[in-house]
C-alpha atoms as a PDB file:
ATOM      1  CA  UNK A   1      98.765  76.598  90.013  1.00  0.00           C
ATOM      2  CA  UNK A   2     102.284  77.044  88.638  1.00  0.00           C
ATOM      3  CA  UNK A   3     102.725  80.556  90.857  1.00  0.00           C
ATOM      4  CA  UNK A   4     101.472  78.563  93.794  1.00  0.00           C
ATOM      5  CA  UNK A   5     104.133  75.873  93.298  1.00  0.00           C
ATOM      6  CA  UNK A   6     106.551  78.451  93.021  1.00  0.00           C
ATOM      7  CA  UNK A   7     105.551  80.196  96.158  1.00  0.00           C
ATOM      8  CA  UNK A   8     105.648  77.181  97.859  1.00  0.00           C
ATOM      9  CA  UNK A   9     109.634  77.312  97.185  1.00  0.00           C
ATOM     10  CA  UNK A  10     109.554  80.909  98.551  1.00  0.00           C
ATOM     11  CA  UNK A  11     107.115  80.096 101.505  1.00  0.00           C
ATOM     12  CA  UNK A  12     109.978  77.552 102.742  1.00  0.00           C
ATOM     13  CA  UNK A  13     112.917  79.833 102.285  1.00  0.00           C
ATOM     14  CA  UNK A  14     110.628  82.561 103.946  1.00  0.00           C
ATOM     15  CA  UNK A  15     110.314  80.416 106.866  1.00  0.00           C
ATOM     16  CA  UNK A  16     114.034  80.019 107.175  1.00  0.00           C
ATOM     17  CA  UNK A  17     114.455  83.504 107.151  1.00  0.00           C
ATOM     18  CA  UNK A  18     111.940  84.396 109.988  1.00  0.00           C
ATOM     19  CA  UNK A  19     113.887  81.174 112.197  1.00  0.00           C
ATOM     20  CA  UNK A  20     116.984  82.785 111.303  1.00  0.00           C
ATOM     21  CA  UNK A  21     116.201  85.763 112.915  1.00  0.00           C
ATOM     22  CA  UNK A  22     113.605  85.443 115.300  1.00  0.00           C
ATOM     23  CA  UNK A  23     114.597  82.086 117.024  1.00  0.00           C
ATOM     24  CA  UNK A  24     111.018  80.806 116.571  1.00  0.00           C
ATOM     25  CA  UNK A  25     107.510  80.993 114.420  1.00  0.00           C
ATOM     26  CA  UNK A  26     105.887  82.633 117.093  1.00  0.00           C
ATOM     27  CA  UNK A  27     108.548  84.952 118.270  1.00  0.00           C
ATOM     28  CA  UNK A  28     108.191  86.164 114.123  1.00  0.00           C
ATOM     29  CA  UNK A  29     104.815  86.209 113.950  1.00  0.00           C
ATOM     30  CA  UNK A  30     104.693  88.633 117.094  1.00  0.00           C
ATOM     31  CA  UNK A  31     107.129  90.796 116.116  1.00  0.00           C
ATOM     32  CA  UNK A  32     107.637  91.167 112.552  1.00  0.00           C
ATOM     33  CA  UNK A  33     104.202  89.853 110.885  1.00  0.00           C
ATOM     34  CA  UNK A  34     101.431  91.270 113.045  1.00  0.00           C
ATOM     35  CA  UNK A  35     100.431  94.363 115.276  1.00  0.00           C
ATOM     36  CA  UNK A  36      99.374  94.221 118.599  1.00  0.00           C
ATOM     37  CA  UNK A  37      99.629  90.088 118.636  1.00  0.00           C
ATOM     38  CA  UNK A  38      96.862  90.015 116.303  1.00  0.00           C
ATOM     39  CA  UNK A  39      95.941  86.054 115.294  1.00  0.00           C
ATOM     40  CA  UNK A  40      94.556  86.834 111.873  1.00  0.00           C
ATOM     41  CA  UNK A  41      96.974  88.246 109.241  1.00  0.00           C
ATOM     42  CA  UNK A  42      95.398  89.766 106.299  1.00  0.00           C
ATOM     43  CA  UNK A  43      96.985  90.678 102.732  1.00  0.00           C
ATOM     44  CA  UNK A  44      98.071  94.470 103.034  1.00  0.00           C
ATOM     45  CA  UNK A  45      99.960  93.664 106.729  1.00  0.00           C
ATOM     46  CA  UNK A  46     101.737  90.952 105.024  1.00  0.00           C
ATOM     47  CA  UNK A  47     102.945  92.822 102.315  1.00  0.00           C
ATOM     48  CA  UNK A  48     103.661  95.952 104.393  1.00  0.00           C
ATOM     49  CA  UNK A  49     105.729  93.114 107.052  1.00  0.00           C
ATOM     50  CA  UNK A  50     107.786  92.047 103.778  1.00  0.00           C
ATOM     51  CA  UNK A  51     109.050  95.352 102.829  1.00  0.00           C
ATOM     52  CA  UNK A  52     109.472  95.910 106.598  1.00  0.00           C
ATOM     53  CA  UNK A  53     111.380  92.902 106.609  1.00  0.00           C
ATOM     54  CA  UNK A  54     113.577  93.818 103.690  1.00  0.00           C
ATOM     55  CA  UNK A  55     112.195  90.620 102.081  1.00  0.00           C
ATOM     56  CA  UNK A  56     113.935  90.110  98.377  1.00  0.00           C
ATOM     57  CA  UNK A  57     111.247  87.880  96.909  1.00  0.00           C
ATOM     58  CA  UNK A  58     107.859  88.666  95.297  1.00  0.00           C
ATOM     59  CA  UNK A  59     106.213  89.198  98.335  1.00  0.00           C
ATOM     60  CA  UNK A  60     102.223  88.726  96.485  1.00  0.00           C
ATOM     61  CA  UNK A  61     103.917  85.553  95.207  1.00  0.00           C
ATOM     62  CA  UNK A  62     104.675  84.591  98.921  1.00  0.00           C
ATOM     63  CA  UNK A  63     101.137  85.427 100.259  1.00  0.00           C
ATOM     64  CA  UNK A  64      99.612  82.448  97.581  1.00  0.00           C
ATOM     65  CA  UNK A  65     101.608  80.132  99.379  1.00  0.00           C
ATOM     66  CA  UNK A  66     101.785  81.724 102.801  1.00  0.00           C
ATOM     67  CA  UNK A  67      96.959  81.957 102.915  1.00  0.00           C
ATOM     68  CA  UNK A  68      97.290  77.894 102.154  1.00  0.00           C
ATOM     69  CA  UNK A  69      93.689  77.740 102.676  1.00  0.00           C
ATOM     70  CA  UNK A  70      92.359  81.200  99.977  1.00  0.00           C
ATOM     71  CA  UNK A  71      90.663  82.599 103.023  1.00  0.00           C
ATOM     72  CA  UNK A  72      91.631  85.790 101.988  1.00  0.00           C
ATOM     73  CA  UNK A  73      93.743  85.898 105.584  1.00  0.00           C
ATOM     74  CA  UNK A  74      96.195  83.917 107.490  1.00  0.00           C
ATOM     75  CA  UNK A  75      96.662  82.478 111.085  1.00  0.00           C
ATOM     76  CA  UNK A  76      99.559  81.303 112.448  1.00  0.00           C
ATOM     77  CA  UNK A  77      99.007  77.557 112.024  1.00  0.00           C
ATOM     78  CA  UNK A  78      99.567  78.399 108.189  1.00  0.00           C
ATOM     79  CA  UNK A  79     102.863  79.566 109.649  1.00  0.00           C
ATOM     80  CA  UNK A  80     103.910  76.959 111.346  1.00  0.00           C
ATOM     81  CA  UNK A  81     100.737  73.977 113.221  1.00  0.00           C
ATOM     82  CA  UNK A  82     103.318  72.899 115.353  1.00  0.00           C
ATOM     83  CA  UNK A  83     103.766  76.086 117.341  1.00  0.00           C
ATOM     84  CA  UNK A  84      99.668  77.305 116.748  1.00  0.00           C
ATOM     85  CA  UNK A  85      99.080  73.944 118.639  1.00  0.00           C
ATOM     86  CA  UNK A  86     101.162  74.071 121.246  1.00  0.00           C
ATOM     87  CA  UNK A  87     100.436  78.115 121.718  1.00  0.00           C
ATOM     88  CA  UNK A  88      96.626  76.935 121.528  1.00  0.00           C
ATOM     89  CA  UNK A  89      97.125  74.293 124.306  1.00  0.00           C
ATOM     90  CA  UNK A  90      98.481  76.923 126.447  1.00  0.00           C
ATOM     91  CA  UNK A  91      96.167  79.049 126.312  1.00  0.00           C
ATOM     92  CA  UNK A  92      93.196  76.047 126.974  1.00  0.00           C
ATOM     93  CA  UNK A  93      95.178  75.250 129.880  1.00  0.00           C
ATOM     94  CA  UNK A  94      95.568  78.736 131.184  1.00  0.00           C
ATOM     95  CA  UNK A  95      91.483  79.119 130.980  1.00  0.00           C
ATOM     96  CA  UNK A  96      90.545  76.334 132.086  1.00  0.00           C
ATOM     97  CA  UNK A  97      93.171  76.217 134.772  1.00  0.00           C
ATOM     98  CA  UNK A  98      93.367  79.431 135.923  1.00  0.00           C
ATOM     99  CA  UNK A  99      90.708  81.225 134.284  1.00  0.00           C
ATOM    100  CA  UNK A 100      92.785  84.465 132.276  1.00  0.00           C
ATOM    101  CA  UNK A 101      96.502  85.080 132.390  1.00  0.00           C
ATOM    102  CA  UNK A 102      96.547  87.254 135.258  1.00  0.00           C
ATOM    103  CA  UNK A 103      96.313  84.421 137.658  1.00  0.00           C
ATOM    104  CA  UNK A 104      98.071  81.946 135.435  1.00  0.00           C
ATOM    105  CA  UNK A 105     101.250  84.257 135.340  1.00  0.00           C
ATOM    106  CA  UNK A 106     100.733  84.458 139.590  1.00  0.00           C
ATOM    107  CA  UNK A 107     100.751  80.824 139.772  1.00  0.00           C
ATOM    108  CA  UNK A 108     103.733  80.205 137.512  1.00  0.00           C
ATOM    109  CA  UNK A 109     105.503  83.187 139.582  1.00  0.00           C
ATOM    110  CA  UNK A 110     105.690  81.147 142.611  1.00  0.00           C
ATOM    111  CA  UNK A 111     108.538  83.025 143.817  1.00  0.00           C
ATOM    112  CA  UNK A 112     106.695  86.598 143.351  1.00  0.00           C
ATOM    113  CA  UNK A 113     109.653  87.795 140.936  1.00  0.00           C
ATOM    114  CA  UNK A 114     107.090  89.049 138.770  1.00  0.00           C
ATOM    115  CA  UNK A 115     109.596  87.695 136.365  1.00  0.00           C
ATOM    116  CA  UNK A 116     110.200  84.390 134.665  1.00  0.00           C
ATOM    117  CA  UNK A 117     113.129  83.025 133.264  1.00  0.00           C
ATOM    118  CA  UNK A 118     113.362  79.775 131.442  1.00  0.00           C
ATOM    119  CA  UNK A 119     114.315  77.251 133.913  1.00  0.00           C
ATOM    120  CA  UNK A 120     111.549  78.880 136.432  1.00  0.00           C
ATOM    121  CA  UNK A 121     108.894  78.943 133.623  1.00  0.00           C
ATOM    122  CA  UNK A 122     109.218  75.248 132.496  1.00  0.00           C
ATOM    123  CA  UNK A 123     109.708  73.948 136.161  1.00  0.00           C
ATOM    124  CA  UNK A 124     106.492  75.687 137.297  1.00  0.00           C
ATOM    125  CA  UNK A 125     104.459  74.727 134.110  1.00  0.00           C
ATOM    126  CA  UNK A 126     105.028  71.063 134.991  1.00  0.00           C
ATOM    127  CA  UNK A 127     104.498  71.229 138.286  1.00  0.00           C
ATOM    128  CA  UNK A 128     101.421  73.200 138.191  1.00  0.00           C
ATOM    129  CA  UNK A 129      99.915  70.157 135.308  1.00  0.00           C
ATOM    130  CA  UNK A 130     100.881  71.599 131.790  1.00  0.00           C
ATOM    131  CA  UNK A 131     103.747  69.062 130.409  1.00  0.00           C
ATOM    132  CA  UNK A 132     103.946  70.524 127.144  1.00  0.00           C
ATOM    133  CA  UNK A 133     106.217  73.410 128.474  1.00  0.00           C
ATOM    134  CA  UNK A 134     109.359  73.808 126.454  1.00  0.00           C
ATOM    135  CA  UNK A 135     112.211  76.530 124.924  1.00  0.00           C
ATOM    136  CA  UNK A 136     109.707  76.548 121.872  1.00  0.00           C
ATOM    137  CA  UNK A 137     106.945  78.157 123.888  1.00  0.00           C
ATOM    138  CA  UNK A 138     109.366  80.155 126.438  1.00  0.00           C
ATOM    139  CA  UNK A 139     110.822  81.921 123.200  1.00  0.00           C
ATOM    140  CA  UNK A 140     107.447  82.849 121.710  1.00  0.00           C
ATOM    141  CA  UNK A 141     105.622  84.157 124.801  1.00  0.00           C
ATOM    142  CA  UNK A 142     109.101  86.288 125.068  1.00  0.00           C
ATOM    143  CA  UNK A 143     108.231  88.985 122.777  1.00  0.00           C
ATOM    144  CA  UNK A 144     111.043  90.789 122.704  1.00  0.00           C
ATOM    145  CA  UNK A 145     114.050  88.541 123.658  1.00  0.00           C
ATOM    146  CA  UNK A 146     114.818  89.542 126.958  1.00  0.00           C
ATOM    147  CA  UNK A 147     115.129  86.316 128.540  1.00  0.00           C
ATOM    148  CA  UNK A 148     112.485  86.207 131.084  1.00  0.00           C
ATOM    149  CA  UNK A 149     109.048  86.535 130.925  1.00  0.00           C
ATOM    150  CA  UNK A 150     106.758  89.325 132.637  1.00  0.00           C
ATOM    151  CA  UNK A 151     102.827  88.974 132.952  1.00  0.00           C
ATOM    152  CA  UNK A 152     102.177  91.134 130.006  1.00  0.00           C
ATOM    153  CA  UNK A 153     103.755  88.585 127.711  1.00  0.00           C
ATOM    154  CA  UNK A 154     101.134  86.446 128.070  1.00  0.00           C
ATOM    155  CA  UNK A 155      97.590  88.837 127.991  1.00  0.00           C
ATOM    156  CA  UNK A 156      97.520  88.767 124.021  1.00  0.00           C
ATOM    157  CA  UNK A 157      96.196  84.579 125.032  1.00  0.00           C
ATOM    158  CA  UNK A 158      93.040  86.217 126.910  1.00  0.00           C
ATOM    159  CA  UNK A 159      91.674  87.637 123.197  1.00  0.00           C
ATOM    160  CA  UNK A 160      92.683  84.804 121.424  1.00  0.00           C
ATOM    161  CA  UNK A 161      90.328  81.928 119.958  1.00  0.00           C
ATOM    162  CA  UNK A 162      92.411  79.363 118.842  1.00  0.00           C
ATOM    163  CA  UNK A 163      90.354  77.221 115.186  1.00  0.00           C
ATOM    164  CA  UNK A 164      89.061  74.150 117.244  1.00  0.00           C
ATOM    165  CA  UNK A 165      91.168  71.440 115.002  1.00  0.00           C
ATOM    166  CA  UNK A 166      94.421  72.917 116.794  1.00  0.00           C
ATOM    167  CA  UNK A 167      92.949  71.101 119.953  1.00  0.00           C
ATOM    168  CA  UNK A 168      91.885  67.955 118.113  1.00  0.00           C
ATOM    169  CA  UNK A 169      93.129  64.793 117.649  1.00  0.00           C
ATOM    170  CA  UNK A 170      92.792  62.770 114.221  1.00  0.00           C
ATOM    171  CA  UNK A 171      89.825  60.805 114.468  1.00  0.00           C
ATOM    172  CA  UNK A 172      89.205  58.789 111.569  1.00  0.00           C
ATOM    173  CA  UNK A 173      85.612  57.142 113.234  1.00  0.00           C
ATOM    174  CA  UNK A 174      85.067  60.556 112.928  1.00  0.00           C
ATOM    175  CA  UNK A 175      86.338  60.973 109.074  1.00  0.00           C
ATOM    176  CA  UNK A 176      84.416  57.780 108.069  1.00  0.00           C
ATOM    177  CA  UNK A 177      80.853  59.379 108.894  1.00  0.00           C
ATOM    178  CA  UNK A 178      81.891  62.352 107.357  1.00  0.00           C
ATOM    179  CA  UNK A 179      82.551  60.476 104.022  1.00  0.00           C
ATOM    180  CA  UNK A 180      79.435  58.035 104.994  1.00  0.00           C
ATOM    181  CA  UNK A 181      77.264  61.450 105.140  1.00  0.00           C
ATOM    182  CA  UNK A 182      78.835  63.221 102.089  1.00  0.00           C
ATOM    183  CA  UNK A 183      77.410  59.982 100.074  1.00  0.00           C
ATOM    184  CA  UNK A 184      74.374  60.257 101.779  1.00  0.00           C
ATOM    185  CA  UNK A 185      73.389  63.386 100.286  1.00  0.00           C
ATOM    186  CA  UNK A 186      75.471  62.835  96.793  1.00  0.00           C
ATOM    187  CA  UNK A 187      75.413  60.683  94.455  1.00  0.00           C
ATOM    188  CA  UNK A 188      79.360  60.583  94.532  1.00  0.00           C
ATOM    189  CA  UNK A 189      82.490  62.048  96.047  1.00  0.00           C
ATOM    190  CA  UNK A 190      83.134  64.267  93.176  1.00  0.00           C
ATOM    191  CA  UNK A 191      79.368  65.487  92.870  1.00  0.00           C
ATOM    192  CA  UNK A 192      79.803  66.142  97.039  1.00  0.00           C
ATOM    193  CA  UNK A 193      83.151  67.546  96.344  1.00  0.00           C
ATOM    194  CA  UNK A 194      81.835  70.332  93.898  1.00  0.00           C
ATOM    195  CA  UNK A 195      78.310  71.288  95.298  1.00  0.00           C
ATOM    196  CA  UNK A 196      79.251  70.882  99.114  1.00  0.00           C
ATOM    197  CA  UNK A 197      83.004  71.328  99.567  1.00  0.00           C
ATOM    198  CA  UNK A 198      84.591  73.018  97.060  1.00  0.00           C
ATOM    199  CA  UNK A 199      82.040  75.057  95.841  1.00  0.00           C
ATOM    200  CA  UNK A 200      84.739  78.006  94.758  1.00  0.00           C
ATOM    201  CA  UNK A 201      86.554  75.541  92.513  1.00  0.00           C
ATOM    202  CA  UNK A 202      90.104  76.475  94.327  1.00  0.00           C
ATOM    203  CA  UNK A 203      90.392  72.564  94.722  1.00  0.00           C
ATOM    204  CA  UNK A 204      90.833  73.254  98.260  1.00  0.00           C
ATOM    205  CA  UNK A 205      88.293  73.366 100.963  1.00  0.00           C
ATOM    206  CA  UNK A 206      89.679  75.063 104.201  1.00  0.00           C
ATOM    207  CA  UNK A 207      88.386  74.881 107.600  1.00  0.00           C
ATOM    208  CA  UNK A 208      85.680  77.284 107.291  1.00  0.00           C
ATOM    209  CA  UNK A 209      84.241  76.031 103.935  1.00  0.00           C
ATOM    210  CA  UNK A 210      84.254  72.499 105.564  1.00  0.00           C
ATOM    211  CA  UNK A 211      82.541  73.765 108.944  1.00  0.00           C
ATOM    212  CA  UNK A 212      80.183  75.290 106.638  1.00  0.00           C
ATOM    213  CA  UNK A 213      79.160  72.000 104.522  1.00  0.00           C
ATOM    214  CA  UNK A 214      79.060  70.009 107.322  1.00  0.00           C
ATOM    215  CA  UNK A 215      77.002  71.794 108.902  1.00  0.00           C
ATOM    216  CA  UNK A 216      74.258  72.555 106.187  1.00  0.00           C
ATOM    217  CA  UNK A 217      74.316  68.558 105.689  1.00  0.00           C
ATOM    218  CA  UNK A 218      73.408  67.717 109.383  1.00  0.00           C
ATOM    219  CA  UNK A 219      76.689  66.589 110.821  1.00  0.00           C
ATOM    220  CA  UNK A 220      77.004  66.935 114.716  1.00  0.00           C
ATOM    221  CA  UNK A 221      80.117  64.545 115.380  1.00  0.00           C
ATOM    222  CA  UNK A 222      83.811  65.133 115.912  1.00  0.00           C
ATOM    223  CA  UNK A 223      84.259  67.833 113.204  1.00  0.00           C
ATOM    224  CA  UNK A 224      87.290  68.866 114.148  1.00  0.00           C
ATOM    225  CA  UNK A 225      88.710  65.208 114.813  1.00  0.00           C
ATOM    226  CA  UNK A 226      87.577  64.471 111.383  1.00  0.00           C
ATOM    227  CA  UNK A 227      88.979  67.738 109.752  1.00  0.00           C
ATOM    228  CA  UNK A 228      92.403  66.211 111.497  1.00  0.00           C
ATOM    229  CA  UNK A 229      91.621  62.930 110.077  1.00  0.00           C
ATOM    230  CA  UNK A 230      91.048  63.947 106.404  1.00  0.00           C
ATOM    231  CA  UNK A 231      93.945  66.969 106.118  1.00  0.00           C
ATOM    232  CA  UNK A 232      96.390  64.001 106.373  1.00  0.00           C
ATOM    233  CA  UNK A 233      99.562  66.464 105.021  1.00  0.00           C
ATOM    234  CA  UNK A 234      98.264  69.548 108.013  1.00  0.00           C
ATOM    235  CA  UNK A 235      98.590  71.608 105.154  1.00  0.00           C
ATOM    236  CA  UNK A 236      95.311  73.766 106.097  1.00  0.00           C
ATOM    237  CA  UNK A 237      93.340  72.546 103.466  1.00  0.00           C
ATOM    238  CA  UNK A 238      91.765  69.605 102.354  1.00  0.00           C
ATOM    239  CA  UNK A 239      92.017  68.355  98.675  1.00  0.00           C
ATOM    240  CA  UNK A 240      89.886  65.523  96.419  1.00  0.00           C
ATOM    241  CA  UNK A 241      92.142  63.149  96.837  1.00  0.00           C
ATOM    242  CA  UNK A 242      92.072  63.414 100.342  1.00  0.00           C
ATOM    243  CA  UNK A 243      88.528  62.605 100.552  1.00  0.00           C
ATOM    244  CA  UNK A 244      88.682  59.877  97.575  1.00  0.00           C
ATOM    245  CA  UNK A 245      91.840  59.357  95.188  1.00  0.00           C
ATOM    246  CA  UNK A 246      89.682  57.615  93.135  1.00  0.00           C
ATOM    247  CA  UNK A 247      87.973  60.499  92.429  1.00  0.00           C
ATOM    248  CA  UNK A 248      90.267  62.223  92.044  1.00  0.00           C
ATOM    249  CA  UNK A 249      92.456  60.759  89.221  1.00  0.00           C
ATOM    250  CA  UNK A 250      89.242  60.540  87.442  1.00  0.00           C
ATOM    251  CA  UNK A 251      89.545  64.607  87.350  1.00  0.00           C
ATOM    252  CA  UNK A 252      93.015  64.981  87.000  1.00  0.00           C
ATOM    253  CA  UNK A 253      92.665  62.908  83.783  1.00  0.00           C
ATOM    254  CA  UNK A 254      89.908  64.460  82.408  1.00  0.00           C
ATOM    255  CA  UNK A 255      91.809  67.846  82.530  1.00  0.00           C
ATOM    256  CA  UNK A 256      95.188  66.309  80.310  1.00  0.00           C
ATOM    257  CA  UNK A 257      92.410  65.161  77.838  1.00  0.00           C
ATOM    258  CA  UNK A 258      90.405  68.245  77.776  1.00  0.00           C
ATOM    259  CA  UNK A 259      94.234  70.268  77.830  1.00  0.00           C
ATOM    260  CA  UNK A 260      95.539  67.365  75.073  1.00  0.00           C
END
C-alpha cells in the first residue's frame, strides 16, 4: 500500500511529463507508450516506453500506480478518462454515423484536401452532428504533430473497442439495484464485498471483476451506468467504501487492532 501511495506521487509527475512534451494524453499514449495505437498497455511495453522515455523514476514503481485497476494491463482511461471518453465518443459517432473512418474522414474533408487542419476539422465535426470536437481531440488524432490531419490518423478507431462505462452516464437508479442485489444474495456488504467483488483481496474491484460478479448474480440493468455511479473518484476501480463506508470503517478498524 505504501509503494502504491508513493507511485501515486510519481504517476502525477509522470503525467506532467508526457503533457509537457506531447501536448496531450493521447498524443503520448500514441507515440511514446504504445505500438501501432494499441489500446491495451501491458507491463514489459511500459517499462521498455520509460527507458525509451529517459524516465528518472522507478519505472515498476510507476506501473502500481499507472494499472489503477491490478488488471495486469492498462488502457488509456487509466491515463487520463477525460480524453478515453471523448476519444471513445468519437469513435461511436464515427460508426454509427458513418460506419468506419474511411467515410467519416470523406465527410469531414468536405473540401477534398484529403487534409485537415484544425479550424476545418472542428467546423466540419459540428456541422456534420458531433459537438464534442475540440484542440484536445485535433491534437491526439494528430499523431505526429504536423498540424493537419490525413485519413490514416484516424483508422487505429476502426480496431478499437472502447470499455462500455466510457460511454455511460452515472446512474445511481442503476447503483441502488446493484447494492439492492448484492444484499440479496449476502448477508452484508462486506460478506458481498469479499466473496463477489473483491475476491483477490486487492481492495479494489475493477471493471472486469465487477462485470464478472454482476453477472454471475443475475444483474441485467445499467451496468455500466452503475459502475459510473459507484466509482464516484473515476479512479478505475471501485473500493468498500464506495459501496458502503459503513462497512468499511468496520475493516479499516479491525486491521489497527489486529496491527495494535
Amino acid at each position: 500500500a505504501a509503494r502504491r501511495v508513493i507511485g501515486q506521487k510519481d504517476l502525477h509527475q509522470f503525467k506532467q511529463f508526457l503533457r509537457a512534451r506531447y501536448g496531450s494524453f493521447l498524443r503520448a499514449w500514441r507515440v511514446a507508450l504504445t505500438a501501432n495505437d494499441s489500446m491495451t498497455l501491458h507491463k514489459p511495453i511500459f517499462l521498455k516506453a520509460c527507458v525509451k522515455l529517459g524516465w528518472p523514476g522507478d519505472a515498476k514503481l510507476l506501473w502500481l500506480a499507472f494499472d489503477k485497476d491490478d488488471s495486469g494491463s492498462a488502457t488509456i482511461d487509466e491515463l487520463d478518462f477525460a480524453s478515453a471518453r471523448l476519444l471513445a465518443q468519437f469513435k461511436v459517432w464515427i460508426a454509427e454515423k458513418f460506419g468506419d473512418t474511411e467515410r467519416a474522414f470523406r465527410a469531414i474533408d468536405r473540401d477534398s484536401t484529403k487534409q485537415l487542419k484544425l479550424e476545418d476539422f472542428l467546423k466540419s465535426c459540428t456541422a456534420l452532428g458531433f459537438p464534442h470536437a475540440n484542440k484536445v481531440l485535433f491534437h491526439g488524432l494528430d499523431k505526429s504533430a504536423k498540424r493537419f490531419l490525413v485519413e490514416e490518423d484516424l483508422t487505429f478507431l476502426d480496431r478499437w473497442r472502447p470499455l462500455p462505462f466510457l460511454l455511460a452516464e452515472p446512474n445511481q437508479a442503476a447503483a441502488n439495484e446493484v447494492l439492492d442485489l448484492l444484499l440479496q444474495k449476502h448477508p452484508n456488504y462486506l460478506t458481498a464485498w469479499r466473496q463477489a467483488l473483491d475476491k483477490d483481496g486487492s481492495n479494489r474491484c475493477n471493471w472486469f471483476e465487477f462485470q464478472c460478479a454482476l453477472e454471475k448474480i443475475g444483474y441485467h440493468g445499467d451496468l455500466a451506468g452503475a459502475w459510473r455511479a459507484l466509482d464516484t473518484d473515476m479512479s478505475g476501480y471501485i473500493t468498500l467504501r464506495e459501496i458502503d463506508p459503513a462497512s468499511n470503517n468496520i475493516l479499516v478498524n479491525f486491521r489497527q487492532w489486529a496491527d495494535d
